[in-house]
N, C-alpha and C. Protein backbone atom coordinates (compact mmCIF):
# COMPACT_ATOMS: atom_id res chain seq x y z
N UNK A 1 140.20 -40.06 83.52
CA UNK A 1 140.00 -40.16 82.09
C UNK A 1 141.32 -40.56 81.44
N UNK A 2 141.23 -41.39 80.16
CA UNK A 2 142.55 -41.89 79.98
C UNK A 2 143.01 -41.05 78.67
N UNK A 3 143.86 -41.50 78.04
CA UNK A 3 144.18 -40.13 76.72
C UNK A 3 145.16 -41.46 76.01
N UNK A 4 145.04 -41.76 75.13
CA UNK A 4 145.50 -43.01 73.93
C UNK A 4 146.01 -41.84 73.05
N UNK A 5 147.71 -42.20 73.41
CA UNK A 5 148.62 -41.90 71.77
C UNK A 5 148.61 -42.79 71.01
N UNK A 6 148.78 -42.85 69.72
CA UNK A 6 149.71 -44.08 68.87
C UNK A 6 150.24 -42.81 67.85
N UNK A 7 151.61 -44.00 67.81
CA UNK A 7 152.18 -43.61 66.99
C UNK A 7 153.11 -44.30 66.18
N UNK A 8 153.56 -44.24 65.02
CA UNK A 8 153.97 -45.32 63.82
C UNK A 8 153.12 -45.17 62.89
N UNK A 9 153.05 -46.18 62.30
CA UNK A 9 151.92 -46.28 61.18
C UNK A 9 152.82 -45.65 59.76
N UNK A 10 152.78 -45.17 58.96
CA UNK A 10 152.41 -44.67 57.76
C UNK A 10 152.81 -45.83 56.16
N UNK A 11 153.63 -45.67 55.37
CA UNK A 11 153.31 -46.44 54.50
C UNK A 11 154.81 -47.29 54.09
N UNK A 12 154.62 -48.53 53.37
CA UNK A 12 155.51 -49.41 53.00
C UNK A 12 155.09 -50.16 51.81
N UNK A 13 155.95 -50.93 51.41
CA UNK A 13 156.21 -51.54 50.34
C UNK A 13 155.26 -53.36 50.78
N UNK A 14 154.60 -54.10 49.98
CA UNK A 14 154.20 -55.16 49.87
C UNK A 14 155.43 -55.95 50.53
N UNK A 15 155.53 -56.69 51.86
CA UNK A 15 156.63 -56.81 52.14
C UNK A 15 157.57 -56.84 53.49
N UNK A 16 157.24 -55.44 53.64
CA UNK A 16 157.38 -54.48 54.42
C UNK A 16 157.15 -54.77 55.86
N UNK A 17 157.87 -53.68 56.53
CA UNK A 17 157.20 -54.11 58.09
C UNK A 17 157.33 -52.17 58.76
N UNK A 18 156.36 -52.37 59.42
CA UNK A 18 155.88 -51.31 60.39
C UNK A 18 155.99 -51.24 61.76
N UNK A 19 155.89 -50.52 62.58
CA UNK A 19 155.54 -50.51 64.33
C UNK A 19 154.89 -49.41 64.78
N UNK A 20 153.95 -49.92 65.45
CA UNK A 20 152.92 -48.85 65.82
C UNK A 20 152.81 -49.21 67.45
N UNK A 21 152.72 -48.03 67.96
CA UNK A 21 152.88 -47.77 69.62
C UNK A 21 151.74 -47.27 70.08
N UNK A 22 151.49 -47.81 71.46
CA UNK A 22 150.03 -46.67 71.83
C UNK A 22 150.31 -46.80 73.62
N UNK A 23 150.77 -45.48 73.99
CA UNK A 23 150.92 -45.35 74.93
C UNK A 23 149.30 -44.05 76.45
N UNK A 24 149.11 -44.63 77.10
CA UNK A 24 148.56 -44.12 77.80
C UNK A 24 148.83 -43.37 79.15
N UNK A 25 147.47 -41.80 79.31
CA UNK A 25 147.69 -41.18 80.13
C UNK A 25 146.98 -40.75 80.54
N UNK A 26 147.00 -40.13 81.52
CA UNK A 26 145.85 -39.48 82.65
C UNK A 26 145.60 -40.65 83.51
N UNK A 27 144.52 -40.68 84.34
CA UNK A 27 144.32 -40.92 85.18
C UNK A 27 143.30 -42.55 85.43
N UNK A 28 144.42 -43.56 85.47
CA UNK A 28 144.11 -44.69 85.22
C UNK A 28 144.01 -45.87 86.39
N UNK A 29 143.11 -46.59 86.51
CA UNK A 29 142.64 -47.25 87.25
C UNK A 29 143.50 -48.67 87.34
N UNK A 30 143.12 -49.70 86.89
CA UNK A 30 144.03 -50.52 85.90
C UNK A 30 143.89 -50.71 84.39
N UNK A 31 144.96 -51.38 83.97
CA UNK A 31 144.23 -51.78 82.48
C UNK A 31 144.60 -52.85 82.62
N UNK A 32 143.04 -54.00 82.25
CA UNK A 32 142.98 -55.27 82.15
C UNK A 32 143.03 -55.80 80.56
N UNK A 33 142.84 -54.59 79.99
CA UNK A 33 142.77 -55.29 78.42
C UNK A 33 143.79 -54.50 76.87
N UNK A 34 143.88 -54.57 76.19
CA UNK A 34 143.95 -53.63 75.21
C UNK A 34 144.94 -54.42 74.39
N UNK A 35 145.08 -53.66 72.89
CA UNK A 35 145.22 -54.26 72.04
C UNK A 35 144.87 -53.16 70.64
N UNK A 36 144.37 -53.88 69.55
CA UNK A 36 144.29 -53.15 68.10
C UNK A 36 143.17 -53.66 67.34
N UNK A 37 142.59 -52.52 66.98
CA UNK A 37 141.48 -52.84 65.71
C UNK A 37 141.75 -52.23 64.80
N UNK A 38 141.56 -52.43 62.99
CA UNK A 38 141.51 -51.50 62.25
C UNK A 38 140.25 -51.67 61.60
N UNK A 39 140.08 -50.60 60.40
CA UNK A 39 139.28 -50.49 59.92
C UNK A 39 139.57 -49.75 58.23
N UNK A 40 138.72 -50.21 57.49
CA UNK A 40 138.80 -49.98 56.26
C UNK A 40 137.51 -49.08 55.66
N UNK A 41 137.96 -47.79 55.10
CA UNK A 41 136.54 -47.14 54.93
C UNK A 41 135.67 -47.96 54.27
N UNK A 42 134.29 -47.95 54.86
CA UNK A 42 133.02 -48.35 54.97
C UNK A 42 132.80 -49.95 54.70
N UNK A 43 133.56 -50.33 55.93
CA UNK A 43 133.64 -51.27 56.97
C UNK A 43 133.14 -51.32 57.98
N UNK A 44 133.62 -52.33 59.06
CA UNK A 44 133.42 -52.39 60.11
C UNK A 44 134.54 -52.29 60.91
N UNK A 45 134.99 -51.60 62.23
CA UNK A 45 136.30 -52.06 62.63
C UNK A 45 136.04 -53.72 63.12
N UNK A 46 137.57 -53.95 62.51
CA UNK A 46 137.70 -55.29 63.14
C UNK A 46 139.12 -55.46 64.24
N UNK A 47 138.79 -56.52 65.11
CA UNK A 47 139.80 -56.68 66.36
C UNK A 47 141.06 -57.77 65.21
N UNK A 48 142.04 -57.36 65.89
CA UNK A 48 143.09 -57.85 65.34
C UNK A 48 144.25 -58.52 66.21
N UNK A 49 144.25 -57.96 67.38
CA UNK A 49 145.28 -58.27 67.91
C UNK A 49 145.36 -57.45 69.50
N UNK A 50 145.22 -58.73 70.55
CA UNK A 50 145.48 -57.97 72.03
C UNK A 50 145.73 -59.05 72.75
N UNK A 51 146.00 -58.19 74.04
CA UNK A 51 146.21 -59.05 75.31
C UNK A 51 144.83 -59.38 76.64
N UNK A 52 144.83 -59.87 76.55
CA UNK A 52 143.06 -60.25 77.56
C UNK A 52 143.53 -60.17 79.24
N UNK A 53 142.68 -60.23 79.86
CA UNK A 53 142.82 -59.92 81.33
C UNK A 53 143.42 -60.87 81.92
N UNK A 54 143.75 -62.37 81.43
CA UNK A 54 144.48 -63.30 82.04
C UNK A 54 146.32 -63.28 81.53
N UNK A 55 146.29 -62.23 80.86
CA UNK A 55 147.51 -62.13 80.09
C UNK A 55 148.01 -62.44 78.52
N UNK A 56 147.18 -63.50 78.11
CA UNK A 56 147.20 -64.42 76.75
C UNK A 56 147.04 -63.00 76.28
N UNK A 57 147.81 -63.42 75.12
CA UNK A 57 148.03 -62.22 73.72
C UNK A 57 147.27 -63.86 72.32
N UNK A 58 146.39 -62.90 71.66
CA UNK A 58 145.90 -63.82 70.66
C UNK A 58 145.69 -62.57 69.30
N UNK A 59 145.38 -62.71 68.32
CA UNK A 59 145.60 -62.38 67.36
C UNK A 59 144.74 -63.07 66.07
N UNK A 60 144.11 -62.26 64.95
CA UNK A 60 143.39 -62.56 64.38
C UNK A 60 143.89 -63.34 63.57
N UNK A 61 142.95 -63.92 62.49
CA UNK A 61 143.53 -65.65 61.86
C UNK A 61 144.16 -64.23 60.75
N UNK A 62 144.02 -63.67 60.36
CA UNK A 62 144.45 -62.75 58.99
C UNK A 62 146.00 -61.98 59.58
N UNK A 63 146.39 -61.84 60.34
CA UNK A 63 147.32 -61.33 60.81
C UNK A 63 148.49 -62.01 61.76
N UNK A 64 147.88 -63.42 62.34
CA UNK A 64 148.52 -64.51 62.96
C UNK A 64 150.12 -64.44 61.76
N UNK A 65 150.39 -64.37 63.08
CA UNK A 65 152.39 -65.16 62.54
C UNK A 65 152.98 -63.87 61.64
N UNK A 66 152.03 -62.71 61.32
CA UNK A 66 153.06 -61.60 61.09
C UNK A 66 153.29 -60.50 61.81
N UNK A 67 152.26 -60.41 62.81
CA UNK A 67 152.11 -59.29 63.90
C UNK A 67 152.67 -59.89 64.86
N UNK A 68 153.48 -58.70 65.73
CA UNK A 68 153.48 -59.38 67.10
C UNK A 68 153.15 -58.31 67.79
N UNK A 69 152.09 -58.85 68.61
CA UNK A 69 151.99 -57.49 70.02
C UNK A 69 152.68 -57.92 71.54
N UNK A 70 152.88 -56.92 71.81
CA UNK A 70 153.65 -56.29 73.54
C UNK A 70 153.05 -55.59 74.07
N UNK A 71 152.82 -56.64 75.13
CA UNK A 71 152.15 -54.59 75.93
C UNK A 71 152.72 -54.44 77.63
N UNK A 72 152.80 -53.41 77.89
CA UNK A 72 153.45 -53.09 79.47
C UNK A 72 152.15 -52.20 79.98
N UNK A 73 151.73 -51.96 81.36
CA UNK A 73 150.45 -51.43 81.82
C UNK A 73 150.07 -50.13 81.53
N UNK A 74 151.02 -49.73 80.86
CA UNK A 74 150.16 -48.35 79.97
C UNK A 74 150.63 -48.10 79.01
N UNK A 75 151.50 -49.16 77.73
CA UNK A 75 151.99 -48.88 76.74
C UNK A 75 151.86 -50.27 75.94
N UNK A 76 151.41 -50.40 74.84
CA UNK A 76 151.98 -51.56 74.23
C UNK A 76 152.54 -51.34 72.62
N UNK A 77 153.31 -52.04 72.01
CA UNK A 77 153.55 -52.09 70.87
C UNK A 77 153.23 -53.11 69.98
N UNK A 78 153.39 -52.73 68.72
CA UNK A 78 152.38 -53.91 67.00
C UNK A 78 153.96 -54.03 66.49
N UNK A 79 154.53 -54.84 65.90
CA UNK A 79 155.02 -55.22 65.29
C UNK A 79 154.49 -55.68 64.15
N UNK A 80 153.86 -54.62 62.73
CA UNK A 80 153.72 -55.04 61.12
C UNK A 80 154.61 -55.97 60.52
N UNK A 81 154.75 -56.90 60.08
CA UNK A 81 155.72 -57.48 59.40
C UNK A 81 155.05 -58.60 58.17
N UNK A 82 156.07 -58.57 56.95
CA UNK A 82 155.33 -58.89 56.04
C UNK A 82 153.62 -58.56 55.51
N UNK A 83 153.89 -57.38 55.41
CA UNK A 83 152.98 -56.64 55.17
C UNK A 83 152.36 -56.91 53.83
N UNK A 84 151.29 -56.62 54.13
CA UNK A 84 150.15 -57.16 52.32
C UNK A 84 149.27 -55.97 52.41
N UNK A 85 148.83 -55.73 50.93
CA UNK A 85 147.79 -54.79 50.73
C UNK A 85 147.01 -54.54 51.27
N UNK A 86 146.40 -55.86 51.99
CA UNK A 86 144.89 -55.87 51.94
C UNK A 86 145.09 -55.41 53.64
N UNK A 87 146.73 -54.76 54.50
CA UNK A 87 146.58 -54.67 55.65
C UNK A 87 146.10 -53.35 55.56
N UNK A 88 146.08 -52.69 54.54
CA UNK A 88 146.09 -50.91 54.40
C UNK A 88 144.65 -50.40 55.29
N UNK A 89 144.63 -49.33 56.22
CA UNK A 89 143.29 -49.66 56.88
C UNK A 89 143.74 -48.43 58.18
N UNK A 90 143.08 -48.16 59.01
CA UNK A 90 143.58 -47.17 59.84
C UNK A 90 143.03 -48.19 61.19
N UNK A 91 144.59 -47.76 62.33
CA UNK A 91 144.50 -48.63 62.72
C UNK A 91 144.09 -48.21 64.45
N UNK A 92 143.41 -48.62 65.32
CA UNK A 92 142.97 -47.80 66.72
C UNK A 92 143.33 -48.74 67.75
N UNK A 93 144.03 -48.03 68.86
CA UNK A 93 144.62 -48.58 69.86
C UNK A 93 143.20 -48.69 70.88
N UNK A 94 142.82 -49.76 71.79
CA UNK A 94 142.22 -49.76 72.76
C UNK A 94 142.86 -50.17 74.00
N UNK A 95 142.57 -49.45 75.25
CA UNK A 95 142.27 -50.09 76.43
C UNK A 95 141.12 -50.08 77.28
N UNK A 96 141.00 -50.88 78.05
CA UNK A 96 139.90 -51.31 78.82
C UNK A 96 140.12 -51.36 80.42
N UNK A 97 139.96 -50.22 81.13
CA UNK A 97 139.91 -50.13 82.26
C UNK A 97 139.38 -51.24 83.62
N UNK A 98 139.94 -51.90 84.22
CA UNK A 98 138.86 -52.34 85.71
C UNK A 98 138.20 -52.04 86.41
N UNK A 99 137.28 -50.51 85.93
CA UNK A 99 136.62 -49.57 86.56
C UNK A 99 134.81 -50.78 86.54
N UNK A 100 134.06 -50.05 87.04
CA UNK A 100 132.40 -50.83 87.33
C UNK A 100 132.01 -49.76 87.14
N UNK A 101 131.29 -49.73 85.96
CA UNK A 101 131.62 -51.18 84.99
C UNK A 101 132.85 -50.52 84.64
N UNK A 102 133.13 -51.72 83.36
CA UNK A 102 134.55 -51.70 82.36
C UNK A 102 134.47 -50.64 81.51
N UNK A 103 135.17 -50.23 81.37
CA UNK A 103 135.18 -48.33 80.34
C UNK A 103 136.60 -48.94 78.74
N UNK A 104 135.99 -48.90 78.27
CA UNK A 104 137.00 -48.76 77.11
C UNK A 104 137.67 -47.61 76.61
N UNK A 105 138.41 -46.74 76.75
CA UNK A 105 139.67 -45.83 75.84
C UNK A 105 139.67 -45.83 74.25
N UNK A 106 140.18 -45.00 73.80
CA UNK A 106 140.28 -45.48 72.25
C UNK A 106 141.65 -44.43 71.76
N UNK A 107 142.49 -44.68 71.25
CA UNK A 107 143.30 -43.67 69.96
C UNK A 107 142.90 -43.37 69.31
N UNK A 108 143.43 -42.05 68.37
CA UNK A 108 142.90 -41.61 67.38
C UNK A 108 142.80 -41.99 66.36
N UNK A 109 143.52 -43.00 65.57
CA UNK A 109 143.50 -43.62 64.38
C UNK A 109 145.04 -43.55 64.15
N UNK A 110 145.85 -44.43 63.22
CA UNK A 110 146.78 -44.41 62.98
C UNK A 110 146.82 -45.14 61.10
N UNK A 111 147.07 -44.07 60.53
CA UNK A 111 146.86 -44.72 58.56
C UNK A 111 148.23 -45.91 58.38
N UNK A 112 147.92 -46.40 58.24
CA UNK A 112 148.90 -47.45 57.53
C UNK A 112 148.18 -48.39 56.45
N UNK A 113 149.08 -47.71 55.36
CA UNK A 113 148.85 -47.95 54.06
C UNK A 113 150.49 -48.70 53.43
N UNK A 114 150.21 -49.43 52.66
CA UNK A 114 150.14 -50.70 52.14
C UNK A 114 150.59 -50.88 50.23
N UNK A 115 151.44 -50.32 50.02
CA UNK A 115 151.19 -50.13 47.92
C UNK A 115 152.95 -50.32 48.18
N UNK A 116 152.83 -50.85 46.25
CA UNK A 116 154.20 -50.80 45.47
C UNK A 116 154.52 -49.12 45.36
């Protein structure tokens, strides 16, 4: 079973830049995937930003060119930068195991909020 920290997140200025971490533990198979979704109350989560099983890191058209993600096989990091309102949203780390089938992980949420 896997266990998703993150940590970073909380609040900044229009502007601004953040880093949010999500490191994993327990008892892990590989991880072929993972990355970041957030979500905005009574929304949908949306994918934002990961690395895929061939390695490529891609990133959503709304967040392209200010995020950067990293990831190492049981840790990766978000780089927030130039931050805008509309990023305010809580944000959830995933990974995705090589188990049969594929098992997804999740973090607990991480708030990053967004105001003057």
């Amino acid at each position: 079973q896997v266990q998703l920290v993150e940590s970073g997140g909380g609040s900044a200025q229009p502007g601004g830049s953040l880093r949010l971490s999500c490191a994993a533990s327990g008892t892990i198979i590989s991880i072929y995937e993972q990355g970041w979704y957030r979500q905005v109350p009574g929304s949908q989560r949306d994918w934002i930003a990961g690395i895929s099983s061939d390695g490529s890191i891609d990133y959503a058209d709304s967040v392209k060119g200010r995020f950067t993600f990293s990831a190492g096989p049981r840790k990766n990091t978000m780089y927030l930068n130039s931050l805008r309102v509309d990023d305010t949203a809580v944000y959830y780390c995933y990974m995705t195991e090589a188990s049969d089938p594929p098992h997804t992980s999740w973090g607990q949420g991480t708030q990053v909020t967004v105001r003057q």
